[in-house]
N, C-alpha and C. Protein backbone atom coordinates (compact mmCIF):
# COMPACT_ATOMS: atom_id res chain seq x y z
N UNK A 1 17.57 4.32 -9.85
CA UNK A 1 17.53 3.09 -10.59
C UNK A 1 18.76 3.06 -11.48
N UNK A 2 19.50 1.98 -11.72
CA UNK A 2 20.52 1.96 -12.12
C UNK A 2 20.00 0.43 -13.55
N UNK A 3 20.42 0.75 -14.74
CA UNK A 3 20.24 -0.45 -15.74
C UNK A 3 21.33 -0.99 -16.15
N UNK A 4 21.63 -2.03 -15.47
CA UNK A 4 23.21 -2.73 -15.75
C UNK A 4 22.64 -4.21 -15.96
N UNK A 5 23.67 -4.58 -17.15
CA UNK A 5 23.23 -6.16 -17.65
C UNK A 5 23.32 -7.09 -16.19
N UNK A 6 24.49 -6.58 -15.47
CA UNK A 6 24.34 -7.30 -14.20
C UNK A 6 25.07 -6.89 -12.86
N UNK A 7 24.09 -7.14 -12.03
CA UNK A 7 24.58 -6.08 -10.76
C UNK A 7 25.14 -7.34 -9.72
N UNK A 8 26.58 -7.00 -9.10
CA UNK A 8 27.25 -8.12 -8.26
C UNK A 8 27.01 -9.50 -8.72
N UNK A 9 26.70 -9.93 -9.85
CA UNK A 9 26.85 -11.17 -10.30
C UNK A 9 25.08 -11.72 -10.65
N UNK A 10 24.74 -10.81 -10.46
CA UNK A 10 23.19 -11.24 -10.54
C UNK A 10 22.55 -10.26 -11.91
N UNK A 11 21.68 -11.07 -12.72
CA UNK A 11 21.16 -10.46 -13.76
C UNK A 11 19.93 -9.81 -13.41
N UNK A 12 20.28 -8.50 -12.92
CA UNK A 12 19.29 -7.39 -12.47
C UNK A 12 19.67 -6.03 -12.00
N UNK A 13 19.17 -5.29 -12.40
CA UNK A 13 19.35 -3.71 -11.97
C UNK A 13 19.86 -3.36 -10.82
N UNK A 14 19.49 -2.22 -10.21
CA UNK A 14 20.01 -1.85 -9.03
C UNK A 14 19.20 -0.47 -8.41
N UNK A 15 18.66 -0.60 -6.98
CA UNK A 15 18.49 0.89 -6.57
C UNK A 15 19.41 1.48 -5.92
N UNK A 16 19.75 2.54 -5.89
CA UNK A 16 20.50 3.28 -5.08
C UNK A 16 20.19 4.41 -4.30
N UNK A 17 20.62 4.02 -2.80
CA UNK A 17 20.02 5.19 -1.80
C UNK A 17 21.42 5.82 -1.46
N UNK A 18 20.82 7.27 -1.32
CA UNK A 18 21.36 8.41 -1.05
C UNK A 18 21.22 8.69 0.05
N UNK A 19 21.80 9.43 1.00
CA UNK A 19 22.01 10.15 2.54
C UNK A 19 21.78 11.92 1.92
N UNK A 20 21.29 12.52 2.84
CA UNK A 20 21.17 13.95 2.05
C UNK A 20 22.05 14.87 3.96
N UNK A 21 22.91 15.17 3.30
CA UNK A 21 23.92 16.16 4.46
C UNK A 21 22.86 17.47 4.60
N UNK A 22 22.80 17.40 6.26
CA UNK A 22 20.97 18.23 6.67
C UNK A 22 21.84 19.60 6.42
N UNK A 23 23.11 19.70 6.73
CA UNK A 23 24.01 21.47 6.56
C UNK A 23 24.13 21.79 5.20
N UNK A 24 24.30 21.18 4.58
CA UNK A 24 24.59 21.41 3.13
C UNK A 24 23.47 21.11 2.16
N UNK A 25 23.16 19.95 2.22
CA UNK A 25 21.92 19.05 1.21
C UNK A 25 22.75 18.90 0.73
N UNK A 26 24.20 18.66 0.69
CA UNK A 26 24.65 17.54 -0.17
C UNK A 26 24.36 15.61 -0.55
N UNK A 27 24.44 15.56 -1.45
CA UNK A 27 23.80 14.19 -1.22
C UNK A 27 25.65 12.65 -1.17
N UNK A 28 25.40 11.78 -0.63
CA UNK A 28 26.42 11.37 -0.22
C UNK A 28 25.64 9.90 -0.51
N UNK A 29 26.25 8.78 -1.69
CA UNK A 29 26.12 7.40 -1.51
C UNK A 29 25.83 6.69 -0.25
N UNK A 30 24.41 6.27 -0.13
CA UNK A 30 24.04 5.20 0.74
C UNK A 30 24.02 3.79 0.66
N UNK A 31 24.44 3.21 -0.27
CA UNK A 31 24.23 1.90 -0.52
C UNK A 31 23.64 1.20 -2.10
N UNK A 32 23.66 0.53 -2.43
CA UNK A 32 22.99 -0.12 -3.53
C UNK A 32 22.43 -1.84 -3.06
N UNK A 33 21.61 -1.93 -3.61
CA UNK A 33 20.61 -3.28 -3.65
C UNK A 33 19.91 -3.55 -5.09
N UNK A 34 19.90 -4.90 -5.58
CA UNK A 34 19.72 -5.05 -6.38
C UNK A 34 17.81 -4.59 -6.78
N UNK A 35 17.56 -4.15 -7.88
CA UNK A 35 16.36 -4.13 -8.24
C UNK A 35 15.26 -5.11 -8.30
N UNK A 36 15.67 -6.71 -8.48
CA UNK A 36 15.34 -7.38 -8.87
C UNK A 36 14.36 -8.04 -9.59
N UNK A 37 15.14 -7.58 -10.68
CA UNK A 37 14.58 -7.93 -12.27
C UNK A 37 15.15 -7.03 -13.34
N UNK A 38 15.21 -7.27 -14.95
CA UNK A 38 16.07 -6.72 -15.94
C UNK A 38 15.39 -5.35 -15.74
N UNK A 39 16.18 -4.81 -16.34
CA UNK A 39 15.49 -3.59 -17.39
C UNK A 39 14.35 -2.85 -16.63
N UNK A 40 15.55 -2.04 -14.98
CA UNK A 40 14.77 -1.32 -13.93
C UNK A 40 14.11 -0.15 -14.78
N UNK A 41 13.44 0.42 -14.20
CA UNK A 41 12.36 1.71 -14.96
C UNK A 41 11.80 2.75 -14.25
N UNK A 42 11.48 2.27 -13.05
CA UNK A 42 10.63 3.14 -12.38
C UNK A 42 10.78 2.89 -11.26
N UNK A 43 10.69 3.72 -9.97
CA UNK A 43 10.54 2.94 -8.60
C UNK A 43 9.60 4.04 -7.60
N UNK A 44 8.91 3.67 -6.78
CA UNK A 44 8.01 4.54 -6.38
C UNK A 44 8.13 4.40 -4.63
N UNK A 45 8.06 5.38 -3.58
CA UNK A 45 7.83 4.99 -1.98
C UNK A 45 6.11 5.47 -1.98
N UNK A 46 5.56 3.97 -1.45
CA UNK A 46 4.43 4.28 -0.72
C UNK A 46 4.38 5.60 0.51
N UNK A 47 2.93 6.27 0.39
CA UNK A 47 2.73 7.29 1.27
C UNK A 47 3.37 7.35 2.57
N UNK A 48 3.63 5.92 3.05
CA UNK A 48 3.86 6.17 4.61
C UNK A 48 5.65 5.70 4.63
N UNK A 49 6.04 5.76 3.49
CA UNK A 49 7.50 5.88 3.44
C UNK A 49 8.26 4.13 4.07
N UNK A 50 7.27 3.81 4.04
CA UNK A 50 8.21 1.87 4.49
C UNK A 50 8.51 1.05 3.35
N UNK A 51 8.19 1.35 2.05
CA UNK A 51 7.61 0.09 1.15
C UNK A 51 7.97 1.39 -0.19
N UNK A 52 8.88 0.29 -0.67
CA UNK A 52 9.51 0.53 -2.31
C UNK A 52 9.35 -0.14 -3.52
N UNK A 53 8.40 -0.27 -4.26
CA UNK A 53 8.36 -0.97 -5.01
C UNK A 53 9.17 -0.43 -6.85
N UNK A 54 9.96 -1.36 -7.19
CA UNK A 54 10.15 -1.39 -8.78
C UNK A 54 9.98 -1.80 -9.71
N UNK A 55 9.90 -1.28 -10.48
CA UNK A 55 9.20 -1.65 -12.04
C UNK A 55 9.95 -2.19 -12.43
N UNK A 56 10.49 -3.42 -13.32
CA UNK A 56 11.38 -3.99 -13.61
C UNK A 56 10.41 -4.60 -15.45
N UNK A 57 11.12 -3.98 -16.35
CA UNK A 57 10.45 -4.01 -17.75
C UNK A 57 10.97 -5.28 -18.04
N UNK A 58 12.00 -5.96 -18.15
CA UNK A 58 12.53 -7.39 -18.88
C UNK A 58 12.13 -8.36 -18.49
N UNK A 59 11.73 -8.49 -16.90
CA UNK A 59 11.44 -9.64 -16.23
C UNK A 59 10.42 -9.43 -16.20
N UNK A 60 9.70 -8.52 -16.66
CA UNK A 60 8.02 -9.07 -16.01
C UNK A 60 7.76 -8.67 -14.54
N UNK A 61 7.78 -7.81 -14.00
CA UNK A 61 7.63 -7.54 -12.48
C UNK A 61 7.99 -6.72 -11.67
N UNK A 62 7.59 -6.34 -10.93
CA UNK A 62 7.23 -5.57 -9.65
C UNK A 62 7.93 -5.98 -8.34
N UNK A 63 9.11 -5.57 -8.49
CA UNK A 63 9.83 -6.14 -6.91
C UNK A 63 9.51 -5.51 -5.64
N UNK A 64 9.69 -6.02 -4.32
CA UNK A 64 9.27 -5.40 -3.11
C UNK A 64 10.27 -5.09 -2.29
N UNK A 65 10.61 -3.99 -1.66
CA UNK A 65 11.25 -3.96 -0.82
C UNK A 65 11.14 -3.01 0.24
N UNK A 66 11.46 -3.31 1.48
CA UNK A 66 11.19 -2.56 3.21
C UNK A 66 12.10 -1.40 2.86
N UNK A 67 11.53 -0.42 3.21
CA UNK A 67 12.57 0.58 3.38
C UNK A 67 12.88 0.66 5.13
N UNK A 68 14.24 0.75 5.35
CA UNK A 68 14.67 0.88 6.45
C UNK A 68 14.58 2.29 7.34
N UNK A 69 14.12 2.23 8.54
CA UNK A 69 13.66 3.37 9.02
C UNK A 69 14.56 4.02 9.59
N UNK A 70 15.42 3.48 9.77
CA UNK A 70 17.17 4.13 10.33
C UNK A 70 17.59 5.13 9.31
N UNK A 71 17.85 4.12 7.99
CA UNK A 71 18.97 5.11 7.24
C UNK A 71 18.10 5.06 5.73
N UNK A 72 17.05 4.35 5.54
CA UNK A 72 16.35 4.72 4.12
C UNK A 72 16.78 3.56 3.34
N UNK A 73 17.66 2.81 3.74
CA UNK A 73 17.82 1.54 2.26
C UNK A 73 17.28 0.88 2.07
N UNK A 74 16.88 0.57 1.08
CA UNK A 74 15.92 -0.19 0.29
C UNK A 74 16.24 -2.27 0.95
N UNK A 75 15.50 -2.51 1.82
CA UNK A 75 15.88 -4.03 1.71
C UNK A 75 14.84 -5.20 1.00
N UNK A 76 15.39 -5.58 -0.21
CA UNK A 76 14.89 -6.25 -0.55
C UNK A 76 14.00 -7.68 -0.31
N UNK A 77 12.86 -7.90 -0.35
CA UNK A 77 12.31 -9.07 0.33
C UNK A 77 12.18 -10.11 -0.55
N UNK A 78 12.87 -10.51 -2.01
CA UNK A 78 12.58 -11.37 -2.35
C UNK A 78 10.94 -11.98 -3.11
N UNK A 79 10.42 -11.04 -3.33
CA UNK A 79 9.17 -10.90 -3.53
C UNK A 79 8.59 -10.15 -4.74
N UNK A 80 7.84 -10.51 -5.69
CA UNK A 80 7.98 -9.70 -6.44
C UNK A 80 6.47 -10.01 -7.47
N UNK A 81 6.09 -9.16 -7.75
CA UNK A 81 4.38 -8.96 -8.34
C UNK A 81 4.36 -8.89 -9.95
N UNK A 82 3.89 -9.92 -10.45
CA UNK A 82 3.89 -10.76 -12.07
C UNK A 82 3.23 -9.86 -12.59
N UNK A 83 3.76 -8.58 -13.80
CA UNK A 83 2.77 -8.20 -14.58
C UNK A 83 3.68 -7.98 -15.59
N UNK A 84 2.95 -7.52 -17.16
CA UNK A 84 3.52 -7.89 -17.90
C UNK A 84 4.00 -6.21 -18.30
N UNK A 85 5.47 -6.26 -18.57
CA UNK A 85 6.57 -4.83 -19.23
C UNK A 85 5.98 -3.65 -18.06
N UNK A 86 5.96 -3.76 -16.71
CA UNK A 86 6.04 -2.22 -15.93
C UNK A 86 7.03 -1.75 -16.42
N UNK A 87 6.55 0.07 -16.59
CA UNK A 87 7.75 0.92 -16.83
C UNK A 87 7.41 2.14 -15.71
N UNK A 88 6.49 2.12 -14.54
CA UNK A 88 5.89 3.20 -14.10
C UNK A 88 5.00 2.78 -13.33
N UNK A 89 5.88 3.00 -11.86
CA UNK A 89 4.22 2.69 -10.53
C UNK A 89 4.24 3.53 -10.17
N UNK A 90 2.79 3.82 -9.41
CA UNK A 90 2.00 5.08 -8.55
C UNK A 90 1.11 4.25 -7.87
N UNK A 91 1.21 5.32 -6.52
CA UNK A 91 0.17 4.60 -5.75
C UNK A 91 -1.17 5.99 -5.66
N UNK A 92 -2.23 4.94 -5.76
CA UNK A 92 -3.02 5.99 -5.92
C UNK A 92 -4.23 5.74 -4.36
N UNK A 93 -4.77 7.00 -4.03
CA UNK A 93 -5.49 7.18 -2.58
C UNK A 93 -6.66 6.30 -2.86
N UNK A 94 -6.84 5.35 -1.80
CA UNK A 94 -8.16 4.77 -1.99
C UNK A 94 -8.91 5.39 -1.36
N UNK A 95 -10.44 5.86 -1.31
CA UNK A 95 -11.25 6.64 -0.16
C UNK A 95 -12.03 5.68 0.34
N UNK A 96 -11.80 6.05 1.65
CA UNK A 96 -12.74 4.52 2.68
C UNK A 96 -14.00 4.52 1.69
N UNK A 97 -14.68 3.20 2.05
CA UNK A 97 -16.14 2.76 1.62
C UNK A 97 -16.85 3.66 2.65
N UNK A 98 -18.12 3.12 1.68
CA UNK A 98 -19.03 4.35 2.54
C UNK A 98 -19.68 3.16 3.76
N UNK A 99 -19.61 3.73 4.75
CA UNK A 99 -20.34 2.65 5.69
C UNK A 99 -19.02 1.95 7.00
N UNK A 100 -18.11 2.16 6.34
CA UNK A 100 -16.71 1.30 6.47
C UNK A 100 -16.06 2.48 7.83
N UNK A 101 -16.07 1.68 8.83
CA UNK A 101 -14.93 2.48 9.94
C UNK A 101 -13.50 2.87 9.97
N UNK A 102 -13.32 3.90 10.53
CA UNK A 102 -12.11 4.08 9.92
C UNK A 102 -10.93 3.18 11.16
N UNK A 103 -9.40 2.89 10.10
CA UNK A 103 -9.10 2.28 11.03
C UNK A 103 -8.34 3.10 12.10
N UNK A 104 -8.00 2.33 13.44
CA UNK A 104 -7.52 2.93 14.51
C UNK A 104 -6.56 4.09 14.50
């Protein structure tokens, strides 16, 4: 997460993905995408590694974005979940209902 008054002309943060070199573990700049929204904070990957969401404290919200299964960058969808000052997401395990099939 990067906190800049403004990223490529737009008033909002920034994530930044990394490449990790498999011989070394060096890590090597992958790209940047905006956070979208002020005052980034937190950013979390769901369990199954597709879906990035950030905390964004100034704006009020929770941005969404695909993680790409090629190379890991964050693509932003324009989308973004109204709550008030996130500084910190987690996803937490739901356990099936009782009664409830599991899915395929």
């Amino acid at each position: 997460m990067n906190e800049v008054a403004d990223f490529r002309g737009q008033r909002t943060g920034a994530v930044s993905a990394y490449a990790i070199d498999a011989g070394t573990g060096k890590l090597a700049p992958a790209g940047h995408v905006p956070s979208g929204g002020r005052t980034p904070r937190h950013f979390a990957i769901d369990p199954s590694g597709r879906w990035l969401l950030a905390a964004n404290q100034n704006s009020n919200s929770i941005a969404v974005c695909r993680l790409d299964g090629a190379t890991g960058r964050p693509i932003p969808l324009g989308r973004a979940i109204e709550v008030s000052k996130p500084v910190c997401v987690l996803f937490v395990p739901v356990p099936p209902r009782a009664g409830a099939s599991a899915a395929p």
